[in-house]
Structures are given as structure tokens and as C-alpha cells.
N, C-alpha and C. Protein backbone atom coordinates (compact mmCIF):
# COMPACT_ATOMS: atom_id res chain seq x y z
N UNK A 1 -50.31 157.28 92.22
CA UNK A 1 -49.80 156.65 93.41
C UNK A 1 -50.38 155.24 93.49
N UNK A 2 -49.39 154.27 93.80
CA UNK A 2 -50.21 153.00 94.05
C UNK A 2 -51.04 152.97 95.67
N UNK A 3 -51.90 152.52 95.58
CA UNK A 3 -53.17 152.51 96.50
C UNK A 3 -51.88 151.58 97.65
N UNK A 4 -51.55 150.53 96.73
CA UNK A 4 -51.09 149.19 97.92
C UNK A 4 -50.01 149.48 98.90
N UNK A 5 -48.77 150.40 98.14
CA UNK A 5 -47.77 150.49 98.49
C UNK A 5 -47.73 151.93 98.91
N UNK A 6 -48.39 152.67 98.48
CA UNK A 6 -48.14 154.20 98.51
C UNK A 6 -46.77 155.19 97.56
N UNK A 7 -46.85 154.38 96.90
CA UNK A 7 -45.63 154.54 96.38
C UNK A 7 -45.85 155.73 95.16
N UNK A 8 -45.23 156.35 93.92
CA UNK A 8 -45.68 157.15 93.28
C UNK A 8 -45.01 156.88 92.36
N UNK A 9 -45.64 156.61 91.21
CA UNK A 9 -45.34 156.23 89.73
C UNK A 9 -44.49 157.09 89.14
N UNK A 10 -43.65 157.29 89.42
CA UNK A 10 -42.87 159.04 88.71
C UNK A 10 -42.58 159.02 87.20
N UNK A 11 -41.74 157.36 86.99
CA UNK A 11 -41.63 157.13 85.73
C UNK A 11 -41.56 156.30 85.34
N UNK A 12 -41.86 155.90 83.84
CA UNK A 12 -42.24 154.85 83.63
C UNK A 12 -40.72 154.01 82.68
N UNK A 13 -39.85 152.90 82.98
CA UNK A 13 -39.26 152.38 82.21
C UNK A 13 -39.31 151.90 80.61
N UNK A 14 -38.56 152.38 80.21
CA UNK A 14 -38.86 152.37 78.77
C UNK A 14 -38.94 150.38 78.30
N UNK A 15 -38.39 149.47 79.00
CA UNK A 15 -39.53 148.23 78.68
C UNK A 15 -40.89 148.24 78.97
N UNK A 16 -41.29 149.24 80.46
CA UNK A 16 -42.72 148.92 79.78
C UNK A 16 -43.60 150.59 79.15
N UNK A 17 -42.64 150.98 78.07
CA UNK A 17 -43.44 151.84 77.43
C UNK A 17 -43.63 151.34 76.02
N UNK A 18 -44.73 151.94 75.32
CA UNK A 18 -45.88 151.50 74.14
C UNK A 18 -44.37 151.48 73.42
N UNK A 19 -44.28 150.80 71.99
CA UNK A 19 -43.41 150.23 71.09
C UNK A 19 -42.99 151.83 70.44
N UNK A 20 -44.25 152.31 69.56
CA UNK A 20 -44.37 153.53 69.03
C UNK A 20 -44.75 154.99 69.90
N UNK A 21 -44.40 154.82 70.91
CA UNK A 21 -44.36 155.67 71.30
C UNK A 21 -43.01 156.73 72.29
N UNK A 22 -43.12 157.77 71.73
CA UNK A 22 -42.21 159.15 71.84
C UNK A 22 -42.07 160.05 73.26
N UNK A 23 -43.41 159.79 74.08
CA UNK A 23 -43.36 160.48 74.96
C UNK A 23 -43.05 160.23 75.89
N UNK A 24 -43.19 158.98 76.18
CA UNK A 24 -42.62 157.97 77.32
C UNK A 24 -44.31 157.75 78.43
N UNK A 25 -45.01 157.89 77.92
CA UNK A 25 -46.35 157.87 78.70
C UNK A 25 -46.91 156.72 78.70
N UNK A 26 -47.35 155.99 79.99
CA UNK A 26 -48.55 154.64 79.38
C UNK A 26 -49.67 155.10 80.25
N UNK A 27 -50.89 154.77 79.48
CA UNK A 27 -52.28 155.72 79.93
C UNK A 27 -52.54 154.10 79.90
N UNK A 28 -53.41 154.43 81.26
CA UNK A 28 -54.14 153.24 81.80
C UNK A 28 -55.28 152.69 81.13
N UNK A 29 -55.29 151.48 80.79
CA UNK A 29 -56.38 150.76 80.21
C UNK A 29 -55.66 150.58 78.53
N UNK A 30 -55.09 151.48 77.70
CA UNK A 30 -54.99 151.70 76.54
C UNK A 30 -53.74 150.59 75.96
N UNK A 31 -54.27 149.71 75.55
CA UNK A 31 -52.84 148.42 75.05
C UNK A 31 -52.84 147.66 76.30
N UNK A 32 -54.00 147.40 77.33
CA UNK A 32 -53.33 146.85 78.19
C UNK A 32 -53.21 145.19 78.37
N UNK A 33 -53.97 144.66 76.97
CA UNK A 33 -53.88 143.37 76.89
C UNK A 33 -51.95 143.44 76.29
N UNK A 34 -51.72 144.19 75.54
CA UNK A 34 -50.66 144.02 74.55
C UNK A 34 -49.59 144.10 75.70
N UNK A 35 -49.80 145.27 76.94
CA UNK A 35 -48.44 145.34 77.49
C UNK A 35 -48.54 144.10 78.80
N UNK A 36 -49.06 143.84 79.21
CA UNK A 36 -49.51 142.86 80.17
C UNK A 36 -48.74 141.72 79.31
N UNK A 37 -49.26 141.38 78.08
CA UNK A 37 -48.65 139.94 77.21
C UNK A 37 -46.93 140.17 77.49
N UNK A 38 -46.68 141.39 76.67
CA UNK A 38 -45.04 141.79 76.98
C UNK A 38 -44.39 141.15 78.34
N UNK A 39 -45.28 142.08 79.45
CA UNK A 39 -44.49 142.28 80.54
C UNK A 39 -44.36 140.70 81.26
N UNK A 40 -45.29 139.97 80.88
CA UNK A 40 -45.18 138.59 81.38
C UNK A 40 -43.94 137.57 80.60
N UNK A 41 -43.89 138.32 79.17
CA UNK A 41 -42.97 137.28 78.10
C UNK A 41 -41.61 137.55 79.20
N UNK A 42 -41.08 139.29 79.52
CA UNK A 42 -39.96 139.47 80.39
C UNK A 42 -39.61 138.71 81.18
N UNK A 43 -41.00 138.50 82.31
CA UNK A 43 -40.79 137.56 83.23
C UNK A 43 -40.42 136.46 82.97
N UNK A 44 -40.94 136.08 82.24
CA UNK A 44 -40.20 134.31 82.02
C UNK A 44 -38.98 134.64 81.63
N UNK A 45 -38.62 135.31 80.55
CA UNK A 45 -36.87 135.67 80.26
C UNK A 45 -36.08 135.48 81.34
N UNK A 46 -36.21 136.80 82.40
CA UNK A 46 -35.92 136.53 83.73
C UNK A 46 -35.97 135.69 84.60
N UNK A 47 -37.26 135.11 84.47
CA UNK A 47 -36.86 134.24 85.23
C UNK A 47 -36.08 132.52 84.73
N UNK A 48 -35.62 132.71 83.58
CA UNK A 48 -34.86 131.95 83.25
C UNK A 48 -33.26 132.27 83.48
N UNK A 49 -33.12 133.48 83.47
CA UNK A 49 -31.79 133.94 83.72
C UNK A 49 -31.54 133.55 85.65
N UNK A 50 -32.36 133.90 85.59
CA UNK A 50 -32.34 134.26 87.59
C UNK A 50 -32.28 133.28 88.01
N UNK A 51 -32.93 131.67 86.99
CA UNK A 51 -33.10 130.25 87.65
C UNK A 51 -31.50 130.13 88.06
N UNK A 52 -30.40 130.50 87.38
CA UNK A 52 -29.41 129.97 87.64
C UNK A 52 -28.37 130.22 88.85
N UNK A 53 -29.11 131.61 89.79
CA UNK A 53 -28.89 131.87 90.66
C UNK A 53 -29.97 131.29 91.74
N UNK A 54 -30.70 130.81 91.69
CA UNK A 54 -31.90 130.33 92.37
C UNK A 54 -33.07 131.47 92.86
N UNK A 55 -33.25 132.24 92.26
CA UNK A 55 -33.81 133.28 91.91
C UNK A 55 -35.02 133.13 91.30
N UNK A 56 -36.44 133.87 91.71
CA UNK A 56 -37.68 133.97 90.84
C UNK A 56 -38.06 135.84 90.91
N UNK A 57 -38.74 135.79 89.74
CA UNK A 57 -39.33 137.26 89.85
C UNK A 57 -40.72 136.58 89.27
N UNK A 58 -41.46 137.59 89.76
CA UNK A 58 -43.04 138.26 89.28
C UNK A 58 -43.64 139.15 89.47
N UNK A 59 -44.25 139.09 88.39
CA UNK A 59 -45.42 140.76 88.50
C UNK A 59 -46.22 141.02 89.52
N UNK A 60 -46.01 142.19 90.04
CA UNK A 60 -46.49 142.46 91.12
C UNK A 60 -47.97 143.44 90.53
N UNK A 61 -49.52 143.39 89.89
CA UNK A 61 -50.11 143.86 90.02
C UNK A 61 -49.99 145.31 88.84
N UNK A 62 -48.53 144.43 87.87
CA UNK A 62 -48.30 145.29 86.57
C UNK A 62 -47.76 146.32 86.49
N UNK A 63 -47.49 146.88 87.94
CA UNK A 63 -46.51 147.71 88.04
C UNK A 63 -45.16 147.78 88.52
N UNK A 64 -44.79 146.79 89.25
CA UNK A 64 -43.77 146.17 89.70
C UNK A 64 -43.57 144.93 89.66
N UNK A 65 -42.41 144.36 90.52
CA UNK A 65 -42.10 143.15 89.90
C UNK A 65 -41.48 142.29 91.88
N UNK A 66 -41.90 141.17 92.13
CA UNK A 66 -41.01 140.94 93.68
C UNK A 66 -39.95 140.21 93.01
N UNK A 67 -39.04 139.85 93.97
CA UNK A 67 -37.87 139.09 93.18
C UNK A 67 -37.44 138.17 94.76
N UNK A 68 -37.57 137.10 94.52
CA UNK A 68 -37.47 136.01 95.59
C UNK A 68 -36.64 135.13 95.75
N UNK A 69 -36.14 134.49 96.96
CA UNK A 69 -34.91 133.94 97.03
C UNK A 69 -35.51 132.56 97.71
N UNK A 70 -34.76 131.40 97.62
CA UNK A 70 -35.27 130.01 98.08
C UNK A 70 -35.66 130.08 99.88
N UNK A 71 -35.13 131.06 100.19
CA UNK A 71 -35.12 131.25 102.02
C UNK A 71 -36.26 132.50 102.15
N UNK A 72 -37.06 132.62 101.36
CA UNK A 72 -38.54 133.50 101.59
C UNK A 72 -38.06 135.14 101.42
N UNK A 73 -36.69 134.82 101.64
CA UNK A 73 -36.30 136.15 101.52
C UNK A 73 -37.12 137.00 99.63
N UNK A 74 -37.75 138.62 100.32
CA UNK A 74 -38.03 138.94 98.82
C UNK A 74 -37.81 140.57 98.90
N UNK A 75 -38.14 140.65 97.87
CA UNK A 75 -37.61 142.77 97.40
C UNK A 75 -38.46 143.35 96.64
N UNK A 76 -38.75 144.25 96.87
CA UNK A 76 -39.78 145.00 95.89
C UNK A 76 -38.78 145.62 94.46
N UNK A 77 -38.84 145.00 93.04
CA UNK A 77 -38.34 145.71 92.31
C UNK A 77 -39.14 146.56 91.22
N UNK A 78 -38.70 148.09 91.31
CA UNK A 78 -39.42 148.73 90.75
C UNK A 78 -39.06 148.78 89.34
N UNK A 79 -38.09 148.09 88.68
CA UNK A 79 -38.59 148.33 86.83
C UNK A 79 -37.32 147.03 86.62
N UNK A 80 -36.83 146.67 85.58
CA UNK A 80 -36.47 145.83 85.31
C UNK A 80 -34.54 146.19 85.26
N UNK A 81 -34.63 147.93 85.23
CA UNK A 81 -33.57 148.59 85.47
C UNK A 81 -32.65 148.71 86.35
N UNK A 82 -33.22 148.23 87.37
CA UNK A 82 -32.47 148.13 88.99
C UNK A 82 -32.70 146.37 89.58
N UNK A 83 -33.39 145.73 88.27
CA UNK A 83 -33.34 144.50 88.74
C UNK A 83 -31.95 143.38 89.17
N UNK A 84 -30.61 144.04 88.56
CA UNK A 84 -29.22 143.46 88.42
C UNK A 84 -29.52 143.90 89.91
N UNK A 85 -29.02 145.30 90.33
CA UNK A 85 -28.76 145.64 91.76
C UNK A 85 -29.53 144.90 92.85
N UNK A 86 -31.09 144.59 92.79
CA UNK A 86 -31.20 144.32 93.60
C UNK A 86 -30.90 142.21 94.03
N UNK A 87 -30.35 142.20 92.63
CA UNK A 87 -30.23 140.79 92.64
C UNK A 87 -28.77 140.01 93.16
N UNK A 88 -27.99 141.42 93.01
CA UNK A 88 -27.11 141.66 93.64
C UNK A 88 -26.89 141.44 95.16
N UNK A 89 -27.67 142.75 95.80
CA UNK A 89 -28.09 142.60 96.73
C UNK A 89 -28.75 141.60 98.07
N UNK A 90 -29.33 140.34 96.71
CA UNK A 90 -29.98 139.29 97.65
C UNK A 90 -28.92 138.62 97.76
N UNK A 91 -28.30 138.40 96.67
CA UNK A 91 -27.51 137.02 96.78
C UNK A 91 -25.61 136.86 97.75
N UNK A 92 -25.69 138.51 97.87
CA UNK A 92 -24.86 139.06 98.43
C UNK A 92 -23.35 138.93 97.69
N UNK A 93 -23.38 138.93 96.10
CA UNK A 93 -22.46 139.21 95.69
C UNK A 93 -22.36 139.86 94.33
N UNK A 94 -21.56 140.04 93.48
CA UNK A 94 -21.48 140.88 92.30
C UNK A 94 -21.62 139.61 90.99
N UNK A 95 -22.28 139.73 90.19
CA UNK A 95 -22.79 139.39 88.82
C UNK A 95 -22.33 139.46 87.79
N UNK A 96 -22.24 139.10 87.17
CA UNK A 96 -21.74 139.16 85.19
C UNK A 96 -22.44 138.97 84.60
N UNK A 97 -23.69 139.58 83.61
CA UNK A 97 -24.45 138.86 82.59
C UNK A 97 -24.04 138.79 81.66
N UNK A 98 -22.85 139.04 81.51
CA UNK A 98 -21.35 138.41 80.28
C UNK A 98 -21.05 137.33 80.61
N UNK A 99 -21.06 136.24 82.09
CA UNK A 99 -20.47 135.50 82.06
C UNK A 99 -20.43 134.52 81.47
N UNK A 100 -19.43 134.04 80.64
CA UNK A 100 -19.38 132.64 79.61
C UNK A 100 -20.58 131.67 80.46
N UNK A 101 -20.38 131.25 81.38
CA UNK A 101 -21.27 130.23 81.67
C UNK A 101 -22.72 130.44 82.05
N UNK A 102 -23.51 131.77 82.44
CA UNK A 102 -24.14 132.13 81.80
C UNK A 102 -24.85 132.05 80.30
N UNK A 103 -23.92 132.91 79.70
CA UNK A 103 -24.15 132.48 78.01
C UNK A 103 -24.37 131.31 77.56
N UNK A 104 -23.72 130.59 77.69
CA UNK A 104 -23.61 128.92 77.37
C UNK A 104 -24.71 128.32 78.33
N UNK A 105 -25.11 128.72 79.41
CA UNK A 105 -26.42 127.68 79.65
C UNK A 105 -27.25 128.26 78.92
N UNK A 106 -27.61 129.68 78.55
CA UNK A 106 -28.78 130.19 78.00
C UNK A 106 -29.17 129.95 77.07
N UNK A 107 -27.67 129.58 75.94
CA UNK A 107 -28.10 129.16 74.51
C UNK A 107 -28.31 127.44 74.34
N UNK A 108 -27.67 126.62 75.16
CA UNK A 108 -28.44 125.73 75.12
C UNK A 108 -29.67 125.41 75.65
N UNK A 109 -30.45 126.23 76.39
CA UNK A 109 -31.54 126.42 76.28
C UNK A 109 -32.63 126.36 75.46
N UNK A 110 -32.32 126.87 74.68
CA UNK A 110 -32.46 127.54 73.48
C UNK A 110 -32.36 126.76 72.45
N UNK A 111 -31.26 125.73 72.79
CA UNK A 111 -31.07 125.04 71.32
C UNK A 111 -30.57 124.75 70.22
């Protein structure tokens, strides 16, 4: 259970589970430089995608993630799985991460 939120860890998303691993388990302390490095590389991903909605996310304390809007408005997101919905949700309309213009800002990004 998280102490902060009260909330209860039930399961863990398979982005942040170990590379080689089968069971779907992450034991505390064990890789936690390696998954911490990961879970931050996501964030920036995201939050490059999200810039184009005016959108930020961050780690909330490694187990979650807030996801914030330019008007203070924010959301608790619990894995990276329900992150479309709730982004949905802020911006108050429906999404495409197919959309051509999407794509095309991302890869010139990129380069």
C-alpha cells in the first residue's frame, strides 16, 4: 500500500516490470537504479508526445505518474496504460496517436 495515497499496488504494468523477467513481480530495492533510469527515459518520451497537447507528466515517487495541464489542472495516473484515457479526459476530447501530424512532428524531432 502506498503510505501517501493509501492506495494498493495490486499490479504492476508490464513497462515497469524487470526486462527478463516472467512473473510480473518488481521487489523493492532490486534493479532500482536500472528501473528508475527506464522509468524517467518514458517520461521524457511522454512528455514529448503530450508537449503537443500542452500536457506534462511526472513521476510521482516511482510509482505513479501526475499528468498536468497549463490551468494547474492535474490527475493521478496509475501506469502508463490508462495514460491515453486520462489525457483524454483532461483535455476533454478524443486522441489519435496515429495522427499524421502527430507522426510528422515526432519524427522531425528526431531528425
Amino acid at each position: 500500500m502506498c503510505v501517501l495515497c493509501s492506495d494498493f499496488i495490486t499490479q504492476v504494468h508490464w513497462t515497469d516490470q524487470k526486462k527478463d523477467s516472467s512473473s510480473g513481480e518488481v521487489i523493492v530495492g532490486e534493479s532500482q537504479r536500472e528501473r528508475q533510469r527506464d522509468r524517467m527515459k518514458r517520461v521524457k518520451l511522454c512528455n514529448e508526445i503530450l508537449a503537443l497537447y500542452r500536457l506534462k507528466i511526472r513521476d510521482w515517487n516511482g510509482s505513479k505518474f501526475i499528468l498536468e495541464d497549463p490551468k494547474g489542472n492535474s490527475r493521478i495516473v496509475h501506469d502508463l496504460g490508462i495514460l491515453w484515457h486520462d489525457v483524454q479526459e483532461l483535455i476533454g476530447t478524443a486522441i489519435n496517436p496515429l495522427d499524421e501530424y502527430l507522426i510528422s512532428t515526432m519524427k522531425s524531432k528526431k531528425g
